[in-house]
N, C-alpha and C. Protein backbone atom coordinates (compact mmCIF):
# COMPACT_ATOMS: atom_id res chain seq x y z
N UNK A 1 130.03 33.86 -95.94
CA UNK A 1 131.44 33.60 -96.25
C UNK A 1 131.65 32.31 -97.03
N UNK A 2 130.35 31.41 -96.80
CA UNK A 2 130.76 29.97 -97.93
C UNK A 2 131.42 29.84 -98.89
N UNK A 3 130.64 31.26 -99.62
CA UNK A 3 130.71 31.08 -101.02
C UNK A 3 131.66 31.60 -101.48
N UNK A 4 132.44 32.53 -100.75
CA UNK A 4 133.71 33.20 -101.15
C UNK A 4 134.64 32.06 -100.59
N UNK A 5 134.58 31.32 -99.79
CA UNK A 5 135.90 30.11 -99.36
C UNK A 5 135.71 29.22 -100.59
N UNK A 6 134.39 28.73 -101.16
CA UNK A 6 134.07 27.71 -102.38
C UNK A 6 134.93 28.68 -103.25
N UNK A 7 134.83 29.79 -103.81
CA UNK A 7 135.59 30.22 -104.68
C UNK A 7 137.43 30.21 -104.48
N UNK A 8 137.43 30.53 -103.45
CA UNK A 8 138.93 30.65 -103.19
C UNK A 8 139.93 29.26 -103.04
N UNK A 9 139.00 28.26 -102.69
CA UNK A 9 139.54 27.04 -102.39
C UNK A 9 139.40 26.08 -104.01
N UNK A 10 139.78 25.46 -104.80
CA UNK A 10 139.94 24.78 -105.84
C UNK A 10 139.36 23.75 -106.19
N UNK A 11 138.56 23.22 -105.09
CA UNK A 11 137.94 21.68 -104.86
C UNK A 11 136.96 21.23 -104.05
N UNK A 12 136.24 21.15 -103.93
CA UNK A 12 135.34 20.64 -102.84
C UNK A 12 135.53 19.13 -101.89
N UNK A 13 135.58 18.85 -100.70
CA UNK A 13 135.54 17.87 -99.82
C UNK A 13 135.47 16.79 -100.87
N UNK A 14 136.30 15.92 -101.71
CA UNK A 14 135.46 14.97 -102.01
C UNK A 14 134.58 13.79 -100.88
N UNK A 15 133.56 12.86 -101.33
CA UNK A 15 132.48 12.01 -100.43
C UNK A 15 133.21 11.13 -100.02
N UNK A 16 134.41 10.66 -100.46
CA UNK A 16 135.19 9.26 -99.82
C UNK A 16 136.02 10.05 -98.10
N UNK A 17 136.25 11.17 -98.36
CA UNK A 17 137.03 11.41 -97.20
C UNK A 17 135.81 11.91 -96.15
N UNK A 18 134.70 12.08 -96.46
CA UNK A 18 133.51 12.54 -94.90
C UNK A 18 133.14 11.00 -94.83
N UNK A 19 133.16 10.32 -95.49
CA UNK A 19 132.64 8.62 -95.37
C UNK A 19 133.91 8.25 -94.14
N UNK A 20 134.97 8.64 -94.57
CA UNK A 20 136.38 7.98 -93.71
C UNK A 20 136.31 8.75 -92.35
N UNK A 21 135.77 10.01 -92.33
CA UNK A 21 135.78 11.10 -91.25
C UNK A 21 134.25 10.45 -90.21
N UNK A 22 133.25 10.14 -90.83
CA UNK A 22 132.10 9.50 -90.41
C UNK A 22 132.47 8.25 -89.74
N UNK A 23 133.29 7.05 -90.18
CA UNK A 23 134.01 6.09 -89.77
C UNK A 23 135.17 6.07 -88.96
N UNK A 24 135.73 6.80 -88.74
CA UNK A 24 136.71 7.02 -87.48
C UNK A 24 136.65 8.55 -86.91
N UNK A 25 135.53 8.56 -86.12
CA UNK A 25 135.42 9.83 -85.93
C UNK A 25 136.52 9.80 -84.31
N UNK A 26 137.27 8.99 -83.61
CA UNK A 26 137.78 9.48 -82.93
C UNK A 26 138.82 9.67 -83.65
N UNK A 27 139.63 9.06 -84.74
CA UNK A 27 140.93 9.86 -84.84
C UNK A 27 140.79 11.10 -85.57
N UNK A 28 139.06 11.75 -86.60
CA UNK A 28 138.89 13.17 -86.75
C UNK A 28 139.21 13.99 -85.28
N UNK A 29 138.43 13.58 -84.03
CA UNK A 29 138.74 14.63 -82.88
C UNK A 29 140.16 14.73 -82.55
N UNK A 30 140.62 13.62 -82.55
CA UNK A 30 142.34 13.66 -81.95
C UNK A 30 142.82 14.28 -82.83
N UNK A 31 142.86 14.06 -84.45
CA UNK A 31 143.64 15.38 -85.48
C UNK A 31 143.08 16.85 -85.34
N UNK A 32 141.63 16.47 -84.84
CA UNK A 32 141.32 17.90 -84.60
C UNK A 32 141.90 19.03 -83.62
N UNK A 33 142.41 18.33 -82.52
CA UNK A 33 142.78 19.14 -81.14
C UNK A 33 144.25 19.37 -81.86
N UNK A 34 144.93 18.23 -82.45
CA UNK A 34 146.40 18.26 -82.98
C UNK A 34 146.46 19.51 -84.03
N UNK A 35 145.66 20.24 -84.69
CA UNK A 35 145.48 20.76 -85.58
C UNK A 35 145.05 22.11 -84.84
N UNK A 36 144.47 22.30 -83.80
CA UNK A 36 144.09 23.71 -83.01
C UNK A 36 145.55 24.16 -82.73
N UNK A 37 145.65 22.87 -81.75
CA UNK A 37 147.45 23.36 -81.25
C UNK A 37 148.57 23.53 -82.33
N UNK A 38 148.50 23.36 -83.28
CA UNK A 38 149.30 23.40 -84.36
C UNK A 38 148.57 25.26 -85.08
N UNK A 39 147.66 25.22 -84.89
CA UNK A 39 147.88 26.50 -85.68
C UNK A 39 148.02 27.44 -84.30
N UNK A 40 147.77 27.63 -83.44
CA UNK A 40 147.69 28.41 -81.91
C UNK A 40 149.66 28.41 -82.01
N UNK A 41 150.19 27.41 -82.17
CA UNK A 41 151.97 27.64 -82.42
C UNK A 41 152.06 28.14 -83.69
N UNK A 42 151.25 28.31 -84.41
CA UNK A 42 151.89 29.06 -85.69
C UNK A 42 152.21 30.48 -86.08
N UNK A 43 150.56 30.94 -85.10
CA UNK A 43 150.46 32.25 -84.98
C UNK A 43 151.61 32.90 -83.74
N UNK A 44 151.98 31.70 -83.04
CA UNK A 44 152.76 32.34 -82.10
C UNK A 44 154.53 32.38 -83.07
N UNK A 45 154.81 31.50 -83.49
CA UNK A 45 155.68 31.57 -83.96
C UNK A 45 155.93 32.56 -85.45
N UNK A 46 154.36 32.83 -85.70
CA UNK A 46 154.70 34.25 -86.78
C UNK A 46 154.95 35.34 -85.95
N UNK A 47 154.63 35.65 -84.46
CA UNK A 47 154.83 36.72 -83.77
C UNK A 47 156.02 36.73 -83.42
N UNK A 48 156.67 35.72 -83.04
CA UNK A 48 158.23 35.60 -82.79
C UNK A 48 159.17 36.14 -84.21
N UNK A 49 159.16 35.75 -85.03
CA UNK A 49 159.41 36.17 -86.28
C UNK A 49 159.33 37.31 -87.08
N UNK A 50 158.05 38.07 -86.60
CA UNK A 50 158.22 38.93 -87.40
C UNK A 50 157.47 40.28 -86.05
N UNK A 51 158.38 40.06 -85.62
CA UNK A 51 157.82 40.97 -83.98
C UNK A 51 158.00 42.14 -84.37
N UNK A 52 158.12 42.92 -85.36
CA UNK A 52 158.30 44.19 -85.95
C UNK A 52 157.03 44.22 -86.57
N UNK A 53 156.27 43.92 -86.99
CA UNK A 53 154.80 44.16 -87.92
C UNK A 53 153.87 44.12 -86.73
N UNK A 54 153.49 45.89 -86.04
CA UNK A 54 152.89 45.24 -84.88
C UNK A 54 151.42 44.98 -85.25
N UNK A 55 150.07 45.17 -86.71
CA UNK A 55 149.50 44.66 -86.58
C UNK A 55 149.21 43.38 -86.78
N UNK A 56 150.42 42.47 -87.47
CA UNK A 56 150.19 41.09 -87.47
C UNK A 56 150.58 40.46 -86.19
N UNK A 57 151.26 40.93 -85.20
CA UNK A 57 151.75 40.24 -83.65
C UNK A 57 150.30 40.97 -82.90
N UNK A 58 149.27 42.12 -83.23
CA UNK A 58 148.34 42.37 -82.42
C UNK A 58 147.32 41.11 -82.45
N UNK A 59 146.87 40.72 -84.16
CA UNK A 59 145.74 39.86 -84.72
C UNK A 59 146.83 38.48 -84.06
N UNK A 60 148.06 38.56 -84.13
CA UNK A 60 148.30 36.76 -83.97
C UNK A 60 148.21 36.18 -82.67
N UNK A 61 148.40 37.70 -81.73
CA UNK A 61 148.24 36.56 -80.59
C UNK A 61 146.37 36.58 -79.64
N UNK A 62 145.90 37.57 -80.44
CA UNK A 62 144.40 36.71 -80.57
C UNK A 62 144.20 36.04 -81.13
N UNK A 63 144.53 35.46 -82.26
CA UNK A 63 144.86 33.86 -82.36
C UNK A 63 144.90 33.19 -81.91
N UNK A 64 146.20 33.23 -81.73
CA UNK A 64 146.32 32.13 -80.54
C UNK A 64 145.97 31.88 -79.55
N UNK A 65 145.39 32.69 -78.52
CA UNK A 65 144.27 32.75 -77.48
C UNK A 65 143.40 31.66 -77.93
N UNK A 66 142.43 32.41 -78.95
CA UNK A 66 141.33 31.25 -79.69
C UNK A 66 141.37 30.06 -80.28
N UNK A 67 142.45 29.81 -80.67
CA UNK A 67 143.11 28.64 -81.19
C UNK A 67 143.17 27.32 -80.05
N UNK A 68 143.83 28.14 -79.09
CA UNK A 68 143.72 27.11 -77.74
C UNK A 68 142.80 27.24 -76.94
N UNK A 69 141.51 28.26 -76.91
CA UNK A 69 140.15 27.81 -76.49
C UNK A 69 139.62 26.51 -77.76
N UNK A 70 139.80 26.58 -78.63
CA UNK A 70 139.30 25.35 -79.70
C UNK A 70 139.96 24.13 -79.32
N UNK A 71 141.12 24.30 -79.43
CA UNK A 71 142.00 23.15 -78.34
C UNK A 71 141.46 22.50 -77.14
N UNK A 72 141.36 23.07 -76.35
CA UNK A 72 140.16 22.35 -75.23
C UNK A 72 139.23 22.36 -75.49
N UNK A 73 137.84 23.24 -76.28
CA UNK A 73 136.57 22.63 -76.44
C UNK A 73 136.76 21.15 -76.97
N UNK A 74 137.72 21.22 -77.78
CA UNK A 74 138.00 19.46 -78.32
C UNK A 74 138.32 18.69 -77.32
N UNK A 75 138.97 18.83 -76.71
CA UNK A 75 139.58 17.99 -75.48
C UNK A 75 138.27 17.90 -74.35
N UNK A 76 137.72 18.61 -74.41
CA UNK A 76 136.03 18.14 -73.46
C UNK A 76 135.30 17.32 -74.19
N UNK A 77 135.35 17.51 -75.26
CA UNK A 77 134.69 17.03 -76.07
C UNK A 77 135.06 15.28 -75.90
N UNK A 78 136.12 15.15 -76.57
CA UNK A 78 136.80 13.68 -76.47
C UNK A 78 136.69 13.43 -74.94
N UNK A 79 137.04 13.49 -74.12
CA UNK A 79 136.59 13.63 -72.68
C UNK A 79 134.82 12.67 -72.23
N UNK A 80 133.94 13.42 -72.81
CA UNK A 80 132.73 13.53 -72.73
C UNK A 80 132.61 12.02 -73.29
N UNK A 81 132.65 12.01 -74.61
CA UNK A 81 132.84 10.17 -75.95
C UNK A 81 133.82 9.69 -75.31
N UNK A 82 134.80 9.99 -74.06
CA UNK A 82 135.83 8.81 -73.76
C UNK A 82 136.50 8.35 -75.08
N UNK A 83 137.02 8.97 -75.94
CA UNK A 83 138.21 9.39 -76.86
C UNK A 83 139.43 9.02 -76.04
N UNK A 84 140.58 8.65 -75.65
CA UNK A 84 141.40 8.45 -75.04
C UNK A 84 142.54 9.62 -76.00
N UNK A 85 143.61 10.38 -75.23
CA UNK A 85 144.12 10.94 -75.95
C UNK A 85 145.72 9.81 -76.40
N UNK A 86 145.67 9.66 -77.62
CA UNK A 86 146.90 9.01 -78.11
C UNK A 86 147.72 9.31 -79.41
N UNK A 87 148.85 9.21 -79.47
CA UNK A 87 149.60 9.92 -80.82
C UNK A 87 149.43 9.34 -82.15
N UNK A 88 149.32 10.13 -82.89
CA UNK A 88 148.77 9.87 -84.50
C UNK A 88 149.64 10.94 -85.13
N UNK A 89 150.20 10.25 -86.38
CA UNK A 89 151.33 11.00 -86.97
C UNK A 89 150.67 12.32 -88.09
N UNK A 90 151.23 13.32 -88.32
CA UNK A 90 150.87 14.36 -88.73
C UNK A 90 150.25 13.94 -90.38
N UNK A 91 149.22 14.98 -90.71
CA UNK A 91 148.89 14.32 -91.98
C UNK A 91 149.92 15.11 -93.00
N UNK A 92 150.00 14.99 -94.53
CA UNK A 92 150.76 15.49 -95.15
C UNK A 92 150.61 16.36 -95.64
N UNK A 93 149.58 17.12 -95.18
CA UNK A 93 148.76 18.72 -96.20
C UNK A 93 149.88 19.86 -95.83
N UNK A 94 149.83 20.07 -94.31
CA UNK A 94 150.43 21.65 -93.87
C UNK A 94 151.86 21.64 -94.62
N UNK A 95 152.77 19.97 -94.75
CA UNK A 95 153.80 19.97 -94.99
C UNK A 95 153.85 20.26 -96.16
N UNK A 96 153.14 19.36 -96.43
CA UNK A 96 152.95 19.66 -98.38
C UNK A 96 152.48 21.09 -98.75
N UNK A 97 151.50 21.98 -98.00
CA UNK A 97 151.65 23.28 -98.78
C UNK A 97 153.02 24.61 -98.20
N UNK A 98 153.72 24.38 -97.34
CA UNK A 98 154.71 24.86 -97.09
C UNK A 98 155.96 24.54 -98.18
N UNK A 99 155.73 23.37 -98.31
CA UNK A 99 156.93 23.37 -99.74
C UNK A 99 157.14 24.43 -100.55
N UNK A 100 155.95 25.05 -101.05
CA UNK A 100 155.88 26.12 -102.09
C UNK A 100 156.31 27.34 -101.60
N UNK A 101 156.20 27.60 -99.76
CA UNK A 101 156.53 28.77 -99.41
C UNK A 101 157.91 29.01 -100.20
N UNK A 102 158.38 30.37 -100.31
CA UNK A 102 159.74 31.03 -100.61
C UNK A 102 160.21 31.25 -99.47
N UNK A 103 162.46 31.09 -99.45
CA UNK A 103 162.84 31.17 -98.38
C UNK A 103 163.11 32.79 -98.56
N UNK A 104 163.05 33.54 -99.07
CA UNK A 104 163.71 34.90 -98.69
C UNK A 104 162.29 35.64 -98.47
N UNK A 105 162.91 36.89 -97.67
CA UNK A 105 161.85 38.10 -97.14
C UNK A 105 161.46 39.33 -98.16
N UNK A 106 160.57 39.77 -98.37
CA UNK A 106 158.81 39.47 -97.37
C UNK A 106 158.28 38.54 -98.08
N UNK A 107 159.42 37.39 -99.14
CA UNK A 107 158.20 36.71 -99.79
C UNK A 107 157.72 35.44 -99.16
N UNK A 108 158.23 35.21 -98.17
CA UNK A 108 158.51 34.10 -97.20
C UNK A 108 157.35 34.51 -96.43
N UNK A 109 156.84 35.50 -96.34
CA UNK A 109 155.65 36.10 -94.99
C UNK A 109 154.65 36.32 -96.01
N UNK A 110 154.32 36.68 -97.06
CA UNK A 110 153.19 36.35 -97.85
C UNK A 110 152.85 35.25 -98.26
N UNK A 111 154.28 34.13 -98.54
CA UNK A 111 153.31 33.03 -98.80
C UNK A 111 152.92 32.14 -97.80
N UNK A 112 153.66 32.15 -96.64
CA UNK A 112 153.36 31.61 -95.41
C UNK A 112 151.86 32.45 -94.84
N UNK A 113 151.11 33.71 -94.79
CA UNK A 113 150.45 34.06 -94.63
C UNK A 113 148.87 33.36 -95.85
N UNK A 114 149.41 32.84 -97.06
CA UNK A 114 148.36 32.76 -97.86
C UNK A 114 148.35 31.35 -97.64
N UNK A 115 148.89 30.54 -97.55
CA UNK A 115 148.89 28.94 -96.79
C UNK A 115 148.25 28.87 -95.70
N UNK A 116 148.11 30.09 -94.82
CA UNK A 116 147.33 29.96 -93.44
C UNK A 116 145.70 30.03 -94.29
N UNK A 117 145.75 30.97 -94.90
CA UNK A 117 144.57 30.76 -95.46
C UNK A 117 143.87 29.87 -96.31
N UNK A 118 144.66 29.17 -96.64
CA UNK A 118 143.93 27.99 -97.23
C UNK A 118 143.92 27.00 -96.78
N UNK A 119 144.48 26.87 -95.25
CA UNK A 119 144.44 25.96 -94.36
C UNK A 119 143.26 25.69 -93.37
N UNK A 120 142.52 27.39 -93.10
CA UNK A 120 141.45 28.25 -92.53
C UNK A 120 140.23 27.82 -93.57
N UNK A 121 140.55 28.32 -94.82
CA UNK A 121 139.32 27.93 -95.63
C UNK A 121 138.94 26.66 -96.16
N UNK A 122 139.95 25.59 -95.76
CA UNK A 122 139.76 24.05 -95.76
C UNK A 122 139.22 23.41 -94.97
N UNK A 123 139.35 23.76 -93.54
CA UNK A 123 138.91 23.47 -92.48
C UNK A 123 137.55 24.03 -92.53
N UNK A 124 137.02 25.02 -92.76
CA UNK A 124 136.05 25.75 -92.23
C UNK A 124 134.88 24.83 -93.63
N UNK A 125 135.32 24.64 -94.60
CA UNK A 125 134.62 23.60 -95.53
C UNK A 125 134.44 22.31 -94.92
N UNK A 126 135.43 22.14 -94.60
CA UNK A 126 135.48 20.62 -94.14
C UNK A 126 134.19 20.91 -92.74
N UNK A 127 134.11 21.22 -92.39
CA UNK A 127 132.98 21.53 -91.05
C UNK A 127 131.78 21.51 -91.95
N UNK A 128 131.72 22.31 -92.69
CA UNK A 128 130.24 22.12 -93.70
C UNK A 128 130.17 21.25 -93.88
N UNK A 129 131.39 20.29 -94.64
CA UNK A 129 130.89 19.44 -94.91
C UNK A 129 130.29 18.33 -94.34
N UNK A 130 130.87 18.15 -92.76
CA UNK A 130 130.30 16.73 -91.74
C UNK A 130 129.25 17.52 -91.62
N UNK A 131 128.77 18.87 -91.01
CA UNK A 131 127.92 19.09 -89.99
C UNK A 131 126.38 18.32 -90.29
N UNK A 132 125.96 18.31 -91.76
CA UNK A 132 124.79 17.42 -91.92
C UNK A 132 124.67 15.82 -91.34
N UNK A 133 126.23 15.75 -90.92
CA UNK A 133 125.92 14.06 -91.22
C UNK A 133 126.38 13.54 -89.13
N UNK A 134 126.73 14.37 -88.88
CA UNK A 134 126.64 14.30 -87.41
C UNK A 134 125.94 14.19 -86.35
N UNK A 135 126.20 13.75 -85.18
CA UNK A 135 124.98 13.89 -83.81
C UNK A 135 125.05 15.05 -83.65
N UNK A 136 124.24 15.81 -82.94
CA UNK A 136 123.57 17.21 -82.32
C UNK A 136 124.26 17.74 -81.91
N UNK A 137 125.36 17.17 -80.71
CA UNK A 137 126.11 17.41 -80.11
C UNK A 137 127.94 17.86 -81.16
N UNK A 138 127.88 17.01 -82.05
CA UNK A 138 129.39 17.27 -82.82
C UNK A 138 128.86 18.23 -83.78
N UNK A 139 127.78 18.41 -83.87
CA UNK A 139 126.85 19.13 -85.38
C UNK A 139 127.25 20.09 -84.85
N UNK A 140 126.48 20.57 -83.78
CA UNK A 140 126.23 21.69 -83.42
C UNK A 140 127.52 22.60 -82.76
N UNK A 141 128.43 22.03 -82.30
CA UNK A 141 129.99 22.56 -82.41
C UNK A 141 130.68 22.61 -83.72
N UNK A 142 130.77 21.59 -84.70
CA UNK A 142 131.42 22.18 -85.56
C UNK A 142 130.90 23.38 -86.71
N UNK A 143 129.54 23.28 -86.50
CA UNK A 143 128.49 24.30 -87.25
C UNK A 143 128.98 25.76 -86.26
N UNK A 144 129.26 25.85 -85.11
CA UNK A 144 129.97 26.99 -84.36
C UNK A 144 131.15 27.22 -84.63
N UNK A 145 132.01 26.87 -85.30
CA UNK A 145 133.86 27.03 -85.56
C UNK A 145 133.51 27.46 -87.09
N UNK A 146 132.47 27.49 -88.18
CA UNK A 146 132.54 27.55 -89.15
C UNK A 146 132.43 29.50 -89.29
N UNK A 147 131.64 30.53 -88.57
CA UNK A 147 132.38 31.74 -88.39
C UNK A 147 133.87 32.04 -88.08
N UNK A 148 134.63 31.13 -87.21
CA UNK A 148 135.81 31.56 -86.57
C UNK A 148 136.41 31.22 -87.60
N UNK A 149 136.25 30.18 -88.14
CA UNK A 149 137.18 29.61 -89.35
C UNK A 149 137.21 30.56 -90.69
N UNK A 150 136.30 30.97 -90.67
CA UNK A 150 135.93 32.27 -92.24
C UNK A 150 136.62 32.97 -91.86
N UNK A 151 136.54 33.63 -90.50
CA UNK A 151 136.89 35.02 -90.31
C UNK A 151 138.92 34.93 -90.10
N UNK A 152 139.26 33.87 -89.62
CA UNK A 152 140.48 33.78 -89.65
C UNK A 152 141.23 33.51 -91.06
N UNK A 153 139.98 32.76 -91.86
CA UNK A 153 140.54 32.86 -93.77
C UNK A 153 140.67 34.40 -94.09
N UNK A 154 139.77 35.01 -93.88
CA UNK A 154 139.77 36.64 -94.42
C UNK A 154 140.80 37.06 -93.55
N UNK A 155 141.19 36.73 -92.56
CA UNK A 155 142.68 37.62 -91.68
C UNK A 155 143.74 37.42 -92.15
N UNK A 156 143.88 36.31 -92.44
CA UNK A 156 145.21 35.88 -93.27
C UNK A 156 145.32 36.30 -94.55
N UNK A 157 144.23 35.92 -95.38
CA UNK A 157 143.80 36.45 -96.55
C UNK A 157 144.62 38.24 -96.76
N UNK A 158 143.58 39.20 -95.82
CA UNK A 158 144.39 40.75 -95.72
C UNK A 158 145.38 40.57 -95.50
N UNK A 159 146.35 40.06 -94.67
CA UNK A 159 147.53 40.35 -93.93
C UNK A 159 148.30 40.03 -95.11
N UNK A 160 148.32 38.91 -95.94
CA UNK A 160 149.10 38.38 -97.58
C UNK A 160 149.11 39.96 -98.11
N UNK A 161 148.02 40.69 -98.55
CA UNK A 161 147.77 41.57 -99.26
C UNK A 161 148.65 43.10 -98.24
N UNK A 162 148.11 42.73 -97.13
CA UNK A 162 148.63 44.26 -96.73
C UNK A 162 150.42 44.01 -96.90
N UNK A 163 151.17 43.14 -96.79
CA UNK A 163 152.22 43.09 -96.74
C UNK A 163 152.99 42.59 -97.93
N UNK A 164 152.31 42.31 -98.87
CA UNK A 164 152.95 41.97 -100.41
C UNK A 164 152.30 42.96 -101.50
N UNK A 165 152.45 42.68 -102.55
CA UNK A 165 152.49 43.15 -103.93
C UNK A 165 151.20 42.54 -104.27
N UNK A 166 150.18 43.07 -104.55
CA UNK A 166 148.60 42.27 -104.67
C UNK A 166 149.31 41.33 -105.89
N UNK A 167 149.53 41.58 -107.05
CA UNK A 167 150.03 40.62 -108.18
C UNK A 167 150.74 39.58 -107.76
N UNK A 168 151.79 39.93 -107.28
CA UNK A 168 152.85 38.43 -106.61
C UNK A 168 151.55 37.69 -105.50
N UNK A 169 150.91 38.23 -104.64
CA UNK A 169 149.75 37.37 -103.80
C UNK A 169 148.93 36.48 -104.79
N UNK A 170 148.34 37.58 -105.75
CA UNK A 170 147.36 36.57 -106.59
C UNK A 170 147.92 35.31 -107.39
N UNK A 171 149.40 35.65 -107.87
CA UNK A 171 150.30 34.72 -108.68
C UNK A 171 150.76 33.57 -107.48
N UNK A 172 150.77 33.73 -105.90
CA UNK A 172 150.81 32.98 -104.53
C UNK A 172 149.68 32.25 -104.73
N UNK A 173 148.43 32.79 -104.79
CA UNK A 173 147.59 32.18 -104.39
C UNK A 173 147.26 30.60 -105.75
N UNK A 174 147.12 31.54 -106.63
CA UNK A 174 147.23 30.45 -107.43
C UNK A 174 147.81 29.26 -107.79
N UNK A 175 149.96 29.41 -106.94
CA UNK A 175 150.16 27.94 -107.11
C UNK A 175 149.90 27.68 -105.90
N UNK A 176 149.54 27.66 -104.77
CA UNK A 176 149.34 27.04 -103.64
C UNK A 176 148.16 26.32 -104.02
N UNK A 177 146.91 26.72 -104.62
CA UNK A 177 145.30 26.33 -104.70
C UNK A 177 146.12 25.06 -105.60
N UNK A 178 146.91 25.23 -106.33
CA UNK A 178 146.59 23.84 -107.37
C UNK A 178 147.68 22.99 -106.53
N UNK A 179 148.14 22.85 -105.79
CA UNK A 179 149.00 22.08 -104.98
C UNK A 179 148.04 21.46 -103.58
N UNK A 180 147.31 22.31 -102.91
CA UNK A 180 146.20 21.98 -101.82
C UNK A 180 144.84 21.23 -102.58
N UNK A 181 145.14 21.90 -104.11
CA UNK A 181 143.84 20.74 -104.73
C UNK A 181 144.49 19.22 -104.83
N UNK A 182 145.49 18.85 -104.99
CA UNK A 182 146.44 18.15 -105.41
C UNK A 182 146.15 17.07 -103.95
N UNK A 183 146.57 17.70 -102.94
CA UNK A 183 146.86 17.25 -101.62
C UNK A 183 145.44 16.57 -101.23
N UNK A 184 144.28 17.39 -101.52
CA UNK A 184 142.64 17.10 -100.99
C UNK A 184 142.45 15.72 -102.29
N UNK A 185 142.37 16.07 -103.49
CA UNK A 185 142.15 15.23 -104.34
C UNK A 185 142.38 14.09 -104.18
N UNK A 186 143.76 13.95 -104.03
CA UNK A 186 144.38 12.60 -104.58
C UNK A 186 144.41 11.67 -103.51
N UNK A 187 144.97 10.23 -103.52
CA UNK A 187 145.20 9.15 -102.32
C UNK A 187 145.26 9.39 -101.68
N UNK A 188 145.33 9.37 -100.45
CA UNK A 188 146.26 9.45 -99.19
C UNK A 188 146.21 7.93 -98.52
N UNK A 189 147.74 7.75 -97.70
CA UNK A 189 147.85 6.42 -97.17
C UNK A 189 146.63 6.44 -95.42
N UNK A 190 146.40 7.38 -94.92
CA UNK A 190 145.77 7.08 -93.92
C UNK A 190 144.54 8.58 -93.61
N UNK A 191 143.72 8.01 -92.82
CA UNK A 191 142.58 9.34 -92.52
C UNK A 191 143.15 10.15 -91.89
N UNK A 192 142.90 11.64 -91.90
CA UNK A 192 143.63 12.85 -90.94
C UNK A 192 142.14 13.88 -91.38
N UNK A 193 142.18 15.04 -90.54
CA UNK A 193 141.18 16.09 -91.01
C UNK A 193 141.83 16.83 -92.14
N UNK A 194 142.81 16.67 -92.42
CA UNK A 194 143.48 17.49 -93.71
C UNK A 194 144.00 16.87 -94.80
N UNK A 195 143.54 15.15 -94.67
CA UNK A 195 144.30 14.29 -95.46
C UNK A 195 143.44 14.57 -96.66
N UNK A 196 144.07 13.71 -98.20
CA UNK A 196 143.53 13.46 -98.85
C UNK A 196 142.13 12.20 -98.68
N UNK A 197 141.67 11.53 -100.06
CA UNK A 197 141.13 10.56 -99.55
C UNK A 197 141.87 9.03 -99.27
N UNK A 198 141.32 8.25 -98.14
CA UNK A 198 141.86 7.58 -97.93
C UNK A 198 142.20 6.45 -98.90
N UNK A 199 143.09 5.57 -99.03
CA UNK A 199 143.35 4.79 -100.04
C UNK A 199 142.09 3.73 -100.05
N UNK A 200 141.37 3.42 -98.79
CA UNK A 200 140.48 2.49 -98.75
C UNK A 200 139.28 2.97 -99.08
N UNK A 201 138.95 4.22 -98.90
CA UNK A 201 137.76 4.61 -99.47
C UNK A 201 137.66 4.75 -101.47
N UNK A 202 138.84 5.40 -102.11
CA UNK A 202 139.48 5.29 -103.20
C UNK A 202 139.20 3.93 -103.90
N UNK A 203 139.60 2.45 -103.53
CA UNK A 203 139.21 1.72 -103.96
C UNK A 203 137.88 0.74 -104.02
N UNK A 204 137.00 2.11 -103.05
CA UNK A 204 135.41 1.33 -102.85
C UNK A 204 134.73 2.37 -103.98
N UNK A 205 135.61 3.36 -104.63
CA UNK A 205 134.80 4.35 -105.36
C UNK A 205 134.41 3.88 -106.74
């Protein structure tokens, strides 16, 4: 599945943001658990919403099940490193690629469905990308989320398609990729797992 997320995604990890992720790896785990529970409410709140599509309320709330088993493997995890759990403000990616969603129906559920996916296939990169540079113990868990993470890009991925116009999806997908390249690329004021790069790594480049 790598190589189809490398294609679908616009950009690769740049090296300043796994340098910043390598250097504060407790606030990577704390965005990480913040980021399980954030998509585990998303899928629940697409089921609330669109409780008439019963195979997207069948796939979402196995979702969300798994979403919040990832949620606590993190939380043992931080547990285990004595991570303390404390609040850290949201990074600006999910917000920033929701902008582009459309407010009217069904185009509002395709592009909100193709944002999940490039949220899925960011993450599941971003795991490639630390897993070389990690202890055994963080390696070898996030090298395990990198199937769940593919396979939930390809769910979202179909569900865009089964419920839109393949043309309007592909014409979706395309401005979202150059807006999430936008978001990964450029500055960002602080580290998050979805941030850009940090401003301090930026000026060591």
């Amino acid at each position: 599945m790598l190589p189809e997320i490398h294609e679908f995604l616009g950009c690769r990890t740049p090296d300043g943001w796994v340098r910043a992720a390598l250097a504060e790896q407790d606030v990577m785990l704390i965005d990480h658990k913040n980021c399980e529970f954030k998509a585990a409410s998303t899928a629940l709140s697409l089921i609330a919403r669109y409780n008439l599509h019963i195979d997207l309320v069948n796939y979402m709330s196995r979702l969300a099940r798994e979403e919040l088993v990832h949620h606590e493997q993190v939380l043992r995890l931080m547990k285990r490193r004595k991570v303390a759990l404390r609040p850290i403000s949201a990074s600006r990616y999910a917000s920033g690629l929701r902008k582009v969603v459309r407010s009217h129906e069904p185009c509002r559920l395709v592009d909100t469905l193709v944002v999940g996916a490039f949220i899925e296939a960011r993450s599941c990169e971003r795991f490639e990308s630390l897993v070389p540079h990690l202890d055994d113990e963080l390696g070898k868990f996030y090298f395990g989320l990198l199937k769940s993470e593919a396979r939930h890009f390809q769910n979202y991925l179909r569900f865009a398609y089964q419920y839109g116009e393949a043309a309007d999806v592909d014409q979706v997908i395309e401005r979202v990729r150059a807006v999430e390249r936008e978001l990964i690329e450029s500055p960002d004021s602080e580290f998050r797992f979805h941030s850009g790069v940090p401003a301090s790594e930026q000026s060591q480049a």
